[in-house]
C-alpha atoms as a PDB file:
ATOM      1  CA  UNK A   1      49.781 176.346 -10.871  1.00  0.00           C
ATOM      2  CA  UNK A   2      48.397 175.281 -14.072  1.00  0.00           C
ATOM      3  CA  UNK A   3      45.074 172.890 -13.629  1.00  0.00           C
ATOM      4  CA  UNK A   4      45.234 169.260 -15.228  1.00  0.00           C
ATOM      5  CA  UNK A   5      41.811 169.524 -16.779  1.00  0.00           C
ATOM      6  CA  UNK A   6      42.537 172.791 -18.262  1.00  0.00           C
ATOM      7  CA  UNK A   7      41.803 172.845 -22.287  1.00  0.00           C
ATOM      8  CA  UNK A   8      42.875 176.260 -22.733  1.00  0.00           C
ATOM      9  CA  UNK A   9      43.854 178.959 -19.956  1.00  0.00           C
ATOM     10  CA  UNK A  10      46.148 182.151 -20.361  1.00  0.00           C
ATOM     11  CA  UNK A  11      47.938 183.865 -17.661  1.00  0.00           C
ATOM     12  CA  UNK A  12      49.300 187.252 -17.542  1.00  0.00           C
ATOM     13  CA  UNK A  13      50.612 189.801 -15.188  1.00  0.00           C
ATOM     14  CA  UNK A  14      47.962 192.357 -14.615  1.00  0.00           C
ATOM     15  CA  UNK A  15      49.187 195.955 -14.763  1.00  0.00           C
ATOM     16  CA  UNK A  16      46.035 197.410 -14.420  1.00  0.00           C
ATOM     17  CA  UNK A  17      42.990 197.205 -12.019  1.00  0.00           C
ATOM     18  CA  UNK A  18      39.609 196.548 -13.702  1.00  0.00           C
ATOM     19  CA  UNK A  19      36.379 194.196 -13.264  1.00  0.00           C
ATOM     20  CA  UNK A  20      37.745 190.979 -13.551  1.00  0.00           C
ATOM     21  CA  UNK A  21      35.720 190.058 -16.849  1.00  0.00           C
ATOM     22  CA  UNK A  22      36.840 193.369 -18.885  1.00  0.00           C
ATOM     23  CA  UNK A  23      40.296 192.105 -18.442  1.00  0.00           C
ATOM     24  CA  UNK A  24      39.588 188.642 -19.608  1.00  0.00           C
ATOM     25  CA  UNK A  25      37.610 189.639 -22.916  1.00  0.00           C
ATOM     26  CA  UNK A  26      40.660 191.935 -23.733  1.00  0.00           C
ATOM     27  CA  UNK A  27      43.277 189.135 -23.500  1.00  0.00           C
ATOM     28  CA  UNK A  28      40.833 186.471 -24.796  1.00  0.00           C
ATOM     29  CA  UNK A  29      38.329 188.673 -27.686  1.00  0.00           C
ATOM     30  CA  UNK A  30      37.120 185.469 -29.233  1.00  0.00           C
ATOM     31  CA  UNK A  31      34.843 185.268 -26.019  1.00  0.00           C
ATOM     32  CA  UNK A  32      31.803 187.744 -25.111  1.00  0.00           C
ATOM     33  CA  UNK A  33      31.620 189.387 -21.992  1.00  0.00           C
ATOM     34  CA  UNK A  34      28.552 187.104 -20.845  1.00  0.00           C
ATOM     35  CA  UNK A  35      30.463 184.030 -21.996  1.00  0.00           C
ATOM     36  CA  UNK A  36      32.864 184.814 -19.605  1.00  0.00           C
ATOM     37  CA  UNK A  37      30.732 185.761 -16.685  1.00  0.00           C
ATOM     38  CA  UNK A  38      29.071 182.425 -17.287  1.00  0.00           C
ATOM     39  CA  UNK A  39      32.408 180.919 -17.389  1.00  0.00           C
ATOM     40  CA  UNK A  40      33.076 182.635 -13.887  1.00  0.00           C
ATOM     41  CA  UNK A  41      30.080 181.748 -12.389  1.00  0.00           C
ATOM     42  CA  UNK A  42      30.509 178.051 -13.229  1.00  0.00           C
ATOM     43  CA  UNK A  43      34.064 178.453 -11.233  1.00  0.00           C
ATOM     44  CA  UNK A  44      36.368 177.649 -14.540  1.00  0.00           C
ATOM     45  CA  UNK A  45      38.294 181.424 -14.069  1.00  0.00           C
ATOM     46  CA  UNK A  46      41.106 181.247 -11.013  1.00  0.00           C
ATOM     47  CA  UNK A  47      44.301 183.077  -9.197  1.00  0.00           C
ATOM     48  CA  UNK A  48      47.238 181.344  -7.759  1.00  0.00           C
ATOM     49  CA  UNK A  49      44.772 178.505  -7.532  1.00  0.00           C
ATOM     50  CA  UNK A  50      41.692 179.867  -6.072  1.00  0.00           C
ATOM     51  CA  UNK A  51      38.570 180.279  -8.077  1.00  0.00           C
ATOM     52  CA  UNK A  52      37.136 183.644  -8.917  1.00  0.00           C
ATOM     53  CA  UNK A  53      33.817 183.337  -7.872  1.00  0.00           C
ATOM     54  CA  UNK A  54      32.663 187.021  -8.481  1.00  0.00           C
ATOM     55  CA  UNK A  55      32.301 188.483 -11.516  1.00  0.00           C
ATOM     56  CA  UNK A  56      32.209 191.716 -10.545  1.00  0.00           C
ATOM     57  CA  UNK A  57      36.033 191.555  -8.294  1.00  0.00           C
ATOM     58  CA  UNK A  58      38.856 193.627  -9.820  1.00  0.00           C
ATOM     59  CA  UNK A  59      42.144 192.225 -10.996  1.00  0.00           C
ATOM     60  CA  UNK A  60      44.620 192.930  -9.118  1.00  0.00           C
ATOM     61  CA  UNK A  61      48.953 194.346  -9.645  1.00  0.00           C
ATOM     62  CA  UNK A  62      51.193 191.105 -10.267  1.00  0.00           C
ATOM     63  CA  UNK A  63      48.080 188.594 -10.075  1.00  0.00           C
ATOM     64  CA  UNK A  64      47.972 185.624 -12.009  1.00  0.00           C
ATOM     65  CA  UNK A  65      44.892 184.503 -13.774  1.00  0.00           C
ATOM     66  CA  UNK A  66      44.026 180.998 -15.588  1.00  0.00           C
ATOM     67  CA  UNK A  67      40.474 180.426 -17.340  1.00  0.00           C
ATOM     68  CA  UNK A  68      39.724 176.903 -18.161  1.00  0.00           C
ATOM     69  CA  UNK A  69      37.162 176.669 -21.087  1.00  0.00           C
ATOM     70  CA  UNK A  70      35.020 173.322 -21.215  1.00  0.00           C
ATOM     71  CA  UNK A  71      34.922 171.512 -24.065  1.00  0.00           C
ATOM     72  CA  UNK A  72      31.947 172.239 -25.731  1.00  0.00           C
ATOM     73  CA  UNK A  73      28.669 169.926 -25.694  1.00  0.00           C
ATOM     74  CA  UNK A  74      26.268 169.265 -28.089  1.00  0.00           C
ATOM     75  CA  UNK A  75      22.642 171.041 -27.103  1.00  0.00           C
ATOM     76  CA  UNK A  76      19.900 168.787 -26.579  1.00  0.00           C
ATOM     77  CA  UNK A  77      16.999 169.472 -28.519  1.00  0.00           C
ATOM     78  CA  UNK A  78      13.527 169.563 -26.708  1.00  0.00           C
ATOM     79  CA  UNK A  79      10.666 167.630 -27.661  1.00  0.00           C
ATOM     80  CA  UNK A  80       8.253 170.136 -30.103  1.00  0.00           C
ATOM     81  CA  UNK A  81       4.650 169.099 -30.687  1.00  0.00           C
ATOM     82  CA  UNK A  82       5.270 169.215 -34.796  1.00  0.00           C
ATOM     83  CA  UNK A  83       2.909 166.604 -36.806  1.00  0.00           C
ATOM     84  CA  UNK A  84       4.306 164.264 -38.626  1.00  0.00           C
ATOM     85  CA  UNK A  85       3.332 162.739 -41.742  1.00  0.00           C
ATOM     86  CA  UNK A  86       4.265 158.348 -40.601  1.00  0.00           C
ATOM     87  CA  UNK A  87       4.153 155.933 -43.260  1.00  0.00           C
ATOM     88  CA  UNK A  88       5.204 152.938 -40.887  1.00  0.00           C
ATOM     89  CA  UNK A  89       5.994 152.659 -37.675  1.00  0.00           C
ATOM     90  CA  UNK A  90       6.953 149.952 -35.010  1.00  0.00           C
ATOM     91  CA  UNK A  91       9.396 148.877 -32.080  1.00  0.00           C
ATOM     92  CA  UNK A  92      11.710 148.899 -34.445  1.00  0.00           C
ATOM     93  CA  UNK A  93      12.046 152.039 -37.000  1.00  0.00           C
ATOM     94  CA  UNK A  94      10.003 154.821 -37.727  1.00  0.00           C
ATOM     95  CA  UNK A  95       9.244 155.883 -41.869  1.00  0.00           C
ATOM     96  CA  UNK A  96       8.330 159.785 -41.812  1.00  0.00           C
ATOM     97  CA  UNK A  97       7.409 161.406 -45.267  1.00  0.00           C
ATOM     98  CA  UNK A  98       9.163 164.666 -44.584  1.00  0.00           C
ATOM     99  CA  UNK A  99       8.418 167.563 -46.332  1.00  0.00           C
ATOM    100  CA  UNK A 100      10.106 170.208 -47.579  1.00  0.00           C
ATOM    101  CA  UNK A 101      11.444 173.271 -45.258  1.00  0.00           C
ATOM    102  CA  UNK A 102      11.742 170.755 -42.454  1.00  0.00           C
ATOM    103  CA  UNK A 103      15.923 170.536 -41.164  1.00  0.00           C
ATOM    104  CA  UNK A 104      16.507 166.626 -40.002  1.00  0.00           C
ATOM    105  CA  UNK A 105      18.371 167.585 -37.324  1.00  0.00           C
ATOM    106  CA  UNK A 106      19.757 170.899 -35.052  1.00  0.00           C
ATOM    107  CA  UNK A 107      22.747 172.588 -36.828  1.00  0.00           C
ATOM    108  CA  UNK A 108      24.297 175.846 -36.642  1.00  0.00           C
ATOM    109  CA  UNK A 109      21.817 178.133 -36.486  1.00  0.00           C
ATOM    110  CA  UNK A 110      18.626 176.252 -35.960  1.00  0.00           C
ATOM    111  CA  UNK A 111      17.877 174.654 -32.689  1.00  0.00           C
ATOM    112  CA  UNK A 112      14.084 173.889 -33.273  1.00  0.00           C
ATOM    113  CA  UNK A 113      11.471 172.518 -35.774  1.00  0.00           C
ATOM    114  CA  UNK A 114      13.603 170.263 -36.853  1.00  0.00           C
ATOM    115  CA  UNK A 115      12.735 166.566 -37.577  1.00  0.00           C
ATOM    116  CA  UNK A 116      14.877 165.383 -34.359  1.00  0.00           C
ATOM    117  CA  UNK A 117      12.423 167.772 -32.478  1.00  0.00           C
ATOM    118  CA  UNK A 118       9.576 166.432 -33.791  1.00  0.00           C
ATOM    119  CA  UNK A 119      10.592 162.856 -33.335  1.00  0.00           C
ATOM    120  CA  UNK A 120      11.529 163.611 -29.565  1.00  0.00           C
ATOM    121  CA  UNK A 121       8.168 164.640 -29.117  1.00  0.00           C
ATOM    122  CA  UNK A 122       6.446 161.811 -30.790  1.00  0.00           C
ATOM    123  CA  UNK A 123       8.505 159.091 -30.129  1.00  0.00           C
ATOM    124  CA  UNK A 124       9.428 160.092 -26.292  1.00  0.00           C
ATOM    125  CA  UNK A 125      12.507 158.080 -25.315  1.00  0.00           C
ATOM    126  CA  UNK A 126      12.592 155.314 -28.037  1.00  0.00           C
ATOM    127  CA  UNK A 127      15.224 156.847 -30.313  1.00  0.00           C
ATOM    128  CA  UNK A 128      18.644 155.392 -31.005  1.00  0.00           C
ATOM    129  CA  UNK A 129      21.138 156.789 -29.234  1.00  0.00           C
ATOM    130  CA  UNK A 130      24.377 156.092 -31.777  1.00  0.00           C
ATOM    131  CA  UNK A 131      23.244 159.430 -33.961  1.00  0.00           C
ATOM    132  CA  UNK A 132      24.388 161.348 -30.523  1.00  0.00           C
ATOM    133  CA  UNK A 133      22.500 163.763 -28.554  1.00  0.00           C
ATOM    134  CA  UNK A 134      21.952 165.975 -31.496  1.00  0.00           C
ATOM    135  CA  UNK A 135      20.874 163.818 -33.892  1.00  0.00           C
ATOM    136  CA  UNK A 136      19.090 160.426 -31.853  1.00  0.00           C
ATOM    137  CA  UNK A 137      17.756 158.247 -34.171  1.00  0.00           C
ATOM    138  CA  UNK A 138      19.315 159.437 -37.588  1.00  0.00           C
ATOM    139  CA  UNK A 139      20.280 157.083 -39.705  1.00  0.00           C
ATOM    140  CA  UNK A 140      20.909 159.209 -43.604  1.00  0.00           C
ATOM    141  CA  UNK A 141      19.170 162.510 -43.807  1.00  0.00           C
ATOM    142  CA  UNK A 142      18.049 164.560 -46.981  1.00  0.00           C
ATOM    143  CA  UNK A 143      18.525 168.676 -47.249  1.00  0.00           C
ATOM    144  CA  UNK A 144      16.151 170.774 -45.385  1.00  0.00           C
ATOM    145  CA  UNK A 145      14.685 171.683 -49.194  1.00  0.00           C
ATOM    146  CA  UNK A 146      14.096 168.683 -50.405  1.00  0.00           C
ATOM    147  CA  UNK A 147      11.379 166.602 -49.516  1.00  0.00           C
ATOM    148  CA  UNK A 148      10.577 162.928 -48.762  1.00  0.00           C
ATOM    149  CA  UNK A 149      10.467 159.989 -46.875  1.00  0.00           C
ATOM    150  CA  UNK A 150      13.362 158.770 -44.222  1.00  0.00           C
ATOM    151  CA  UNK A 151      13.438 155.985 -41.786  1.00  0.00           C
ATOM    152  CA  UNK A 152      14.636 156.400 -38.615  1.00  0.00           C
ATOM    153  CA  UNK A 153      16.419 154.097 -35.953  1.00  0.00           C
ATOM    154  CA  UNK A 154      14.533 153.515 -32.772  1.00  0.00           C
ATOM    155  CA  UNK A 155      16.724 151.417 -30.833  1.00  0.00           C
ATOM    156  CA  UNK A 156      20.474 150.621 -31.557  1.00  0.00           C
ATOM    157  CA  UNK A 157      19.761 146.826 -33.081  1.00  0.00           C
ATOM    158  CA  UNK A 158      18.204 148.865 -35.458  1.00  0.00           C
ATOM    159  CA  UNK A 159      20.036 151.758 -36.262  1.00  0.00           C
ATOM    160  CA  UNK A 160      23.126 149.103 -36.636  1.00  0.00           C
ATOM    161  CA  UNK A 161      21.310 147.269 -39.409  1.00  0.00           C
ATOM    162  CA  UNK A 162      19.923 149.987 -41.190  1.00  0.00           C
ATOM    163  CA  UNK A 163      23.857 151.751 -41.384  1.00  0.00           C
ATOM    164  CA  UNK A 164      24.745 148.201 -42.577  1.00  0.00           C
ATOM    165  CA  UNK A 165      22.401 148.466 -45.768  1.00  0.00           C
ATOM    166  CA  UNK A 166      23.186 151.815 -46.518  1.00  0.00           C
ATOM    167  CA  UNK A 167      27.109 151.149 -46.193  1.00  0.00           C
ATOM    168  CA  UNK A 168      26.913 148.276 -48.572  1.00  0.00           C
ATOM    169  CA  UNK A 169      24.255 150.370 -50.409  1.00  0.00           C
ATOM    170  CA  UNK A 170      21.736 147.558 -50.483  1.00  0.00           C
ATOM    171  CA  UNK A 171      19.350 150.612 -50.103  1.00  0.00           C
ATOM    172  CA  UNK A 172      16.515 151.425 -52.708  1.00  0.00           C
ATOM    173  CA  UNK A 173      16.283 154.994 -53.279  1.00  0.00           C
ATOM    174  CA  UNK A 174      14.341 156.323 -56.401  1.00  0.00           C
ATOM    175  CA  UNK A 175      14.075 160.555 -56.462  1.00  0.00           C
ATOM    176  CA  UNK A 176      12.629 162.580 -59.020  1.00  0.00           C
ATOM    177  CA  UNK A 177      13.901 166.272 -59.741  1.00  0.00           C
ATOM    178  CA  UNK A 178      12.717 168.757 -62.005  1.00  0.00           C
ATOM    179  CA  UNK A 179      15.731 170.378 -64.322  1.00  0.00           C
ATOM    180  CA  UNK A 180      16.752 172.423 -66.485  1.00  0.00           C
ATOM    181  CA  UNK A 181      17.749 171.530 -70.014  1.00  0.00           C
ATOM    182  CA  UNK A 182      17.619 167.396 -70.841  1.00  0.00           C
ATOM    183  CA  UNK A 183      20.179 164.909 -70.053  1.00  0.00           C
ATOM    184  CA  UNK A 184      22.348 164.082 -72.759  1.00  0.00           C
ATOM    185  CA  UNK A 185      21.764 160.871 -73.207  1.00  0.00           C
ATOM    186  CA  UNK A 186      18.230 160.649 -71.993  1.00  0.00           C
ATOM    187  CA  UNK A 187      19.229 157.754 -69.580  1.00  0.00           C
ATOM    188  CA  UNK A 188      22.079 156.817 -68.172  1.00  0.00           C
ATOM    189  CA  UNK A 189      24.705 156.966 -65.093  1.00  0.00           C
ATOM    190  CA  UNK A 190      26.490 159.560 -63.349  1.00  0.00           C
ATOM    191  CA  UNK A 191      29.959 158.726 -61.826  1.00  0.00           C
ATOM    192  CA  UNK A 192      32.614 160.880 -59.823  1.00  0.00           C
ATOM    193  CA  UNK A 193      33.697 161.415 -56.149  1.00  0.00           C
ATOM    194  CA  UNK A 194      32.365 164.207 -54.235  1.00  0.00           C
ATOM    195  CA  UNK A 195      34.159 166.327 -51.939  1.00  0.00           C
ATOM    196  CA  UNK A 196      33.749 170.078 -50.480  1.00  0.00           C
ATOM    197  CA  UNK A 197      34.292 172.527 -53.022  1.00  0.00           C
ATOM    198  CA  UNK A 198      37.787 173.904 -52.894  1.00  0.00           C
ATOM    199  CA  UNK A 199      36.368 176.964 -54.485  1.00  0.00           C
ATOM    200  CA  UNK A 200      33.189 177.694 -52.006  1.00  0.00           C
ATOM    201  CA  UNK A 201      32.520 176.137 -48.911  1.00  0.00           C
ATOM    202  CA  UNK A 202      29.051 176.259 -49.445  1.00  0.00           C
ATOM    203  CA  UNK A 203      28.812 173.812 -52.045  1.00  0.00           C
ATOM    204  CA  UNK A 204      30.183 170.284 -52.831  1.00  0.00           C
ATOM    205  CA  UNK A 205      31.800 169.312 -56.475  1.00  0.00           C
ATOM    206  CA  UNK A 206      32.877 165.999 -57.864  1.00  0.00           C
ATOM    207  CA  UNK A 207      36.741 166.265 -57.854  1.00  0.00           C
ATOM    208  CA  UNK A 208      39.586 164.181 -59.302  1.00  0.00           C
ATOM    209  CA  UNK A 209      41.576 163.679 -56.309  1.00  0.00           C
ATOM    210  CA  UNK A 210      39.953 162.951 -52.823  1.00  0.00           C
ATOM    211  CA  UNK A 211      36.312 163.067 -52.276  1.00  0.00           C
ATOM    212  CA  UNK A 212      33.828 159.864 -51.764  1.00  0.00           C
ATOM    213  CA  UNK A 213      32.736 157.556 -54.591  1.00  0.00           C
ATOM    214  CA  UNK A 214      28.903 158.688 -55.321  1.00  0.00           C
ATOM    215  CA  UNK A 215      27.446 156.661 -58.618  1.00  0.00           C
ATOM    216  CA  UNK A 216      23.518 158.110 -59.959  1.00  0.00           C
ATOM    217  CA  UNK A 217      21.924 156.236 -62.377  1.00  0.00           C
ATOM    218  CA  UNK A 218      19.593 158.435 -64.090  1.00  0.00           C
ATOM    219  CA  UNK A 219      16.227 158.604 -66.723  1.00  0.00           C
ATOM    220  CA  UNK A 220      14.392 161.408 -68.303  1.00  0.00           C
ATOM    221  CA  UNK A 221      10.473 161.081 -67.724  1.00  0.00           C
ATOM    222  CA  UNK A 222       9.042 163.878 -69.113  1.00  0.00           C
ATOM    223  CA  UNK A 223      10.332 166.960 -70.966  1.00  0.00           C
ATOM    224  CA  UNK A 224       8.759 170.433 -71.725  1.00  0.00           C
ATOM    225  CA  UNK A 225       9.100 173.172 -73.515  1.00  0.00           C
ATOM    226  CA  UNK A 226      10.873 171.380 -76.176  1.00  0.00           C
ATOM    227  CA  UNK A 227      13.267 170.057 -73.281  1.00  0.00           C
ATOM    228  CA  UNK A 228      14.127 173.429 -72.133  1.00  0.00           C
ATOM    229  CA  UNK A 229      12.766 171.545 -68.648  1.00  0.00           C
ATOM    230  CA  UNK A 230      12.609 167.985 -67.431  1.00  0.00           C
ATOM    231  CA  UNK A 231      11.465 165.589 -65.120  1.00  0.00           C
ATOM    232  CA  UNK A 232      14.038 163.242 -64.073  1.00  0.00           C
ATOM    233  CA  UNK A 233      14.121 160.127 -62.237  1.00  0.00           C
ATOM    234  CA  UNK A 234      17.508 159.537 -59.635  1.00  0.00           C
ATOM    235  CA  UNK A 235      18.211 156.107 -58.456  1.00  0.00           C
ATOM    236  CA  UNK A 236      21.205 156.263 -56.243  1.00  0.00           C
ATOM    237  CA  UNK A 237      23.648 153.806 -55.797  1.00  0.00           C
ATOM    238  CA  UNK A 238      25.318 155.963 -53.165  1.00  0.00           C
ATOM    239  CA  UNK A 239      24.475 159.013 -50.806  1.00  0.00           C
ATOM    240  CA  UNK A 240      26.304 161.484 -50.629  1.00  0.00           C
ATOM    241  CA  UNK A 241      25.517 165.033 -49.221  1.00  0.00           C
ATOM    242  CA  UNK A 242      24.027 166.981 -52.142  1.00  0.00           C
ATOM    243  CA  UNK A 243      24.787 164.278 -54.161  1.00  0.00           C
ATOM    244  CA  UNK A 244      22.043 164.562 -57.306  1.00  0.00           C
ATOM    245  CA  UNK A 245      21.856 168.299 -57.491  1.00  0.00           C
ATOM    246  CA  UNK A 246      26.174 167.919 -57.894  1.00  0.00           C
ATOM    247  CA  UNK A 247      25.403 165.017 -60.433  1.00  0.00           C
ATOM    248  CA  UNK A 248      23.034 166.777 -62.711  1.00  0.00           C
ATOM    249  CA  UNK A 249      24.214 170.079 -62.499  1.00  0.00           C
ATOM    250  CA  UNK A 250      27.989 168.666 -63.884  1.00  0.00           C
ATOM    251  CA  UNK A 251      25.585 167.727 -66.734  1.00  0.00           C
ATOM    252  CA  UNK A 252      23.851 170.837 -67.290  1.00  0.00           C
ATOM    253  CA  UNK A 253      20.878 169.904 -65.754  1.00  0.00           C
ATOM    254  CA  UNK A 254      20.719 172.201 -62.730  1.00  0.00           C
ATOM    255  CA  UNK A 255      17.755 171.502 -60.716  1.00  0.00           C
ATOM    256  CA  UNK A 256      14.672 174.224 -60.415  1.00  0.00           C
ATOM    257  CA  UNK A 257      14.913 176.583 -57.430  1.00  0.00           C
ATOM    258  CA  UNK A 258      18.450 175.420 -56.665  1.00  0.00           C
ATOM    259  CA  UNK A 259      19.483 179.019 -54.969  1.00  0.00           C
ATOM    260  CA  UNK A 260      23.350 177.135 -54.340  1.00  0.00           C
ATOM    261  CA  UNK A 261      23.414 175.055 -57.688  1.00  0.00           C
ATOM    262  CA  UNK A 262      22.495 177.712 -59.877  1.00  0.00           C
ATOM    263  CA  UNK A 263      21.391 177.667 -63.567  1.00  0.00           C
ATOM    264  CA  UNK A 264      22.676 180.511 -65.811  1.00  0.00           C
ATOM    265  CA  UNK A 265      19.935 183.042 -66.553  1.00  0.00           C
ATOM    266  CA  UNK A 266      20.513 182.306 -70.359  1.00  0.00           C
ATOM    267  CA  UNK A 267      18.898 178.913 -69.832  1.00  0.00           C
ATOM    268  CA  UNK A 268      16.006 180.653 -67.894  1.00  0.00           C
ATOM    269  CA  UNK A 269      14.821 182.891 -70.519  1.00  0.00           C
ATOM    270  CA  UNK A 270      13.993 180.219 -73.046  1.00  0.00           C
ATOM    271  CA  UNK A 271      10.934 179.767 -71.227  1.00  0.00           C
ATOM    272  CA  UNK A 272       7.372 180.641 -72.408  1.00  0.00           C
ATOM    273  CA  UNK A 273       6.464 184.150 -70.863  1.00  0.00           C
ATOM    274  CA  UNK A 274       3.205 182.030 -69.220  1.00  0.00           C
ATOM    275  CA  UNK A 275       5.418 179.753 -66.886  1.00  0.00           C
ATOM    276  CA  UNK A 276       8.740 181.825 -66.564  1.00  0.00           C
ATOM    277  CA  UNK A 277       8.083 184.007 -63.628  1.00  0.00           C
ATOM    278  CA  UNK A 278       6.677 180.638 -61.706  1.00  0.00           C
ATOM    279  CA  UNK A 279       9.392 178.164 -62.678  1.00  0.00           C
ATOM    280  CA  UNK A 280      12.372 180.706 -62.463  1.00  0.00           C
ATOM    281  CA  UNK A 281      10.788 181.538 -58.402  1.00  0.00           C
ATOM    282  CA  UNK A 282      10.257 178.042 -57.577  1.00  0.00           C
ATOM    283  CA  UNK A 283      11.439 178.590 -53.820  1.00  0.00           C
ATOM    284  CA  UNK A 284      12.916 175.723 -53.119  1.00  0.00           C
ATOM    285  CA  UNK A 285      15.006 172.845 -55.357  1.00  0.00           C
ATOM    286  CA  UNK A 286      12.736 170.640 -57.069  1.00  0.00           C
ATOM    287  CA  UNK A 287      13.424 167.276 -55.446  1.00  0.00           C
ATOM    288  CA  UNK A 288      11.352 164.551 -54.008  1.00  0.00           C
ATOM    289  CA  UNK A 289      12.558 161.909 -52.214  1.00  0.00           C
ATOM    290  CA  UNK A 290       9.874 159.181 -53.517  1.00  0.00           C
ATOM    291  CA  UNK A 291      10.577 155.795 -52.817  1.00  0.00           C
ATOM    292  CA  UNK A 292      12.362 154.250 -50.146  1.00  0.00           C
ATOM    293  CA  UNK A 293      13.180 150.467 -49.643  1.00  0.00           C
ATOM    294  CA  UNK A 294      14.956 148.276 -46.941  1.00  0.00           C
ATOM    295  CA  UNK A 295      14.788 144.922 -45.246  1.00  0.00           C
ATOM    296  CA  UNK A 296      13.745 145.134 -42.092  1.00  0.00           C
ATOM    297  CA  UNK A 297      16.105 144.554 -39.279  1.00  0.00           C
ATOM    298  CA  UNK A 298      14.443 142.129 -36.980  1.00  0.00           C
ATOM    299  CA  UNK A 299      11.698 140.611 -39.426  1.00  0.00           C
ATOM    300  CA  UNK A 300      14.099 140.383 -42.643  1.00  0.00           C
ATOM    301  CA  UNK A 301      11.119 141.277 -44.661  1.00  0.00           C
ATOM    302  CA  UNK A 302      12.139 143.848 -47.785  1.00  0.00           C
ATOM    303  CA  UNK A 303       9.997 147.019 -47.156  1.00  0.00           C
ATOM    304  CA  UNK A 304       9.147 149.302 -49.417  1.00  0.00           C
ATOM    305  CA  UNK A 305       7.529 152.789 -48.866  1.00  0.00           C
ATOM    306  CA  UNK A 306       6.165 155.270 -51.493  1.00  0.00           C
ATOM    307  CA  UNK A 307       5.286 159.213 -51.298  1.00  0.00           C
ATOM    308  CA  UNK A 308       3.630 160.953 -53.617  1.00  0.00           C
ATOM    309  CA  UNK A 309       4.545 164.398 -55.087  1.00  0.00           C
ATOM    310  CA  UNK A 310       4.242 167.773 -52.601  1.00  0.00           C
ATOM    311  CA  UNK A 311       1.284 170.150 -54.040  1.00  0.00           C
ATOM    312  CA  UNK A 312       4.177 172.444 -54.679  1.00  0.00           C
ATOM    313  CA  UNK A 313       5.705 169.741 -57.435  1.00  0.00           C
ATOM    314  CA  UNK A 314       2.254 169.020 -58.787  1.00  0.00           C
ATOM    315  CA  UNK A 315       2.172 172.304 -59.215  1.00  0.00           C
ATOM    316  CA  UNK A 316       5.059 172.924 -60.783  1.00  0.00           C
ATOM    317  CA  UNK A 317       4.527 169.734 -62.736  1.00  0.00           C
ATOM    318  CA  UNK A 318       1.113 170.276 -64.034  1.00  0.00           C
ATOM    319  CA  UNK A 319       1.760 174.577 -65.408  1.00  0.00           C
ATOM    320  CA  UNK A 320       5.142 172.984 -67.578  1.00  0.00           C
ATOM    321  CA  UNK A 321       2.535 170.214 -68.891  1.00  0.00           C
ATOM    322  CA  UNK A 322       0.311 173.071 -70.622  1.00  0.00           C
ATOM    323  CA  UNK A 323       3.579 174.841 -71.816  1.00  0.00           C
END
């Protein structure tokens, strides 16, 4: 008898005899052998309707055997004592500078030190709950390499209102990257829809068919080196995920320290021998998330939040000044 709840089971004659969980991870090798002891243990493995409830039983000639595996569940991150740089903070919403290194929220891969962490920690039980139990609280996010300011949701009113803005992209966001080569024209606006390269996973690409709409309006501050580098200023009309290092890099202007946008060595060498070594190592892309403005959700009031440049970026800034 097959159970109701079951998501997936297999059954199969045994011909053998053998510890029960050998058998299993030989019909089923997509599962460890401690997955499925846990899997015992929590009574989801049964024959002709009983539960196996030791893991260390042999199978039996002619039995039967169904394993029922749950649907998975998204961990809940712990609170983590992790200081946070707060620009504003109320009932309402939190405004964290964030800076650079720092994940927003558990992925694949990394379960602590993120932002969410942080935020439990800090902010106790006053998160929203629509992000889920991964990601409580998160209204947009930037990549773990970039840094700079984000507000975050702590009750639902809020986190409602705030998605609002950012739908109808009533949201100020001003970025500054660091590139190579100069924009072509100096100012201007970037256009295409973004959608998960078809050619590696790891990166997106604006593509003619599909995708989402994603508009940058862009200006060139400051060039170097006889614009073999610039500092550019991103005002986005839309986010989406990797959304100015996609934009500039279709223009040539791949950002510095990009290690998945990546700007052909040729370009690299035109630097003075004095800077070359510390632009072409910058460890992380050059992108600041500076300014950061919303109306509030309960007040109405337009708020507007500012962050200066990481000492990495000043750095970075002030060596391709002297060049």
């Amino acid at each position: 008898m097959i159970k109701e709840n079951s998501k997936v089971f297999y059954t199969h004659p045994v011909s053998d005899i053998q510890r029960i969980d050998k058998f299993i991870a030989a019909q089923i090798p997509e599962l460890s052998r401690s997955q499925i002891q846990r899997l015992i243990e929590q009574g989801c493995v049964f024959t002709d309707d009983e539960t196996v409830i030791d893991k260390n039983c042999k199978t039996r000639l002619g039995d039967v055997y169904q394993i029922v595996i749950p649907e998975p569940s998204e961990a809940k991150p712990l609170p983590e004592n992790i200081s946070l740089d707060i620009l504003f903070e109320d009932d309402d919403l939190i405004v964290i500078n964030k800076p650079a290194g720092m994940t927003v929220h558990p992925a694949a891969g990394v379960h602590s030190g993120t932002l969410v962490n942080a935020l439990l920690y800090h902010c106790k039980d006053s998160l929203s709950g629509i992000g889920g139990v991964a990601r409580p609280g998160i209204v947009h996010r930037i990549d773990r390499n970039t840094s700079g300011i984000l507000v975050i949701a702590k009750n639902d009113f809020a986190h409602r209102a705030l998605a609002e803005q950012f739908y109808n992209h009533s949201i100020e966001r001003t970025y500054y990257a660091v590139v190579y080569s100069s924009p072509s024209p100096l100012e201007g606006t970037i256009s295409g829809n973004i959608a998960r390269s078809p050619y590696d996973r790891k990166k997106m690409a604006i593509v003619n068919i599909g995708g989402k709409y994603a508009v940058t309006h862009y200006k060139t501050i400051e060039q170097y080196a006889n614009g073999v580098i610039s500092l550019v200023k991103c005002n986005l009309e839309t986010g989406r995920t990797h959304q100015i290092r996609v934009h500039l890099s279709s223009i040539g202007c791949n950002l510095v320290g990009d290690d998945v946008y990546v700007k052909s060595k040729k370009t690299m060498v035109k630097l003075p021998n004095e800077a070359k070594l510390f632009v072409n190592n910058f460890p992380r892309q050059a992108l600041h998330a500076a300014s950061l403005g919303f109306v509030h959700p309960r007040s109405s009031q337009f708020l507007s939040f500012n962050a200066d440049f990481p000492e990495d970026m000043q750095e970075l800034i002030s060596i391709l000044r002297k060049l």
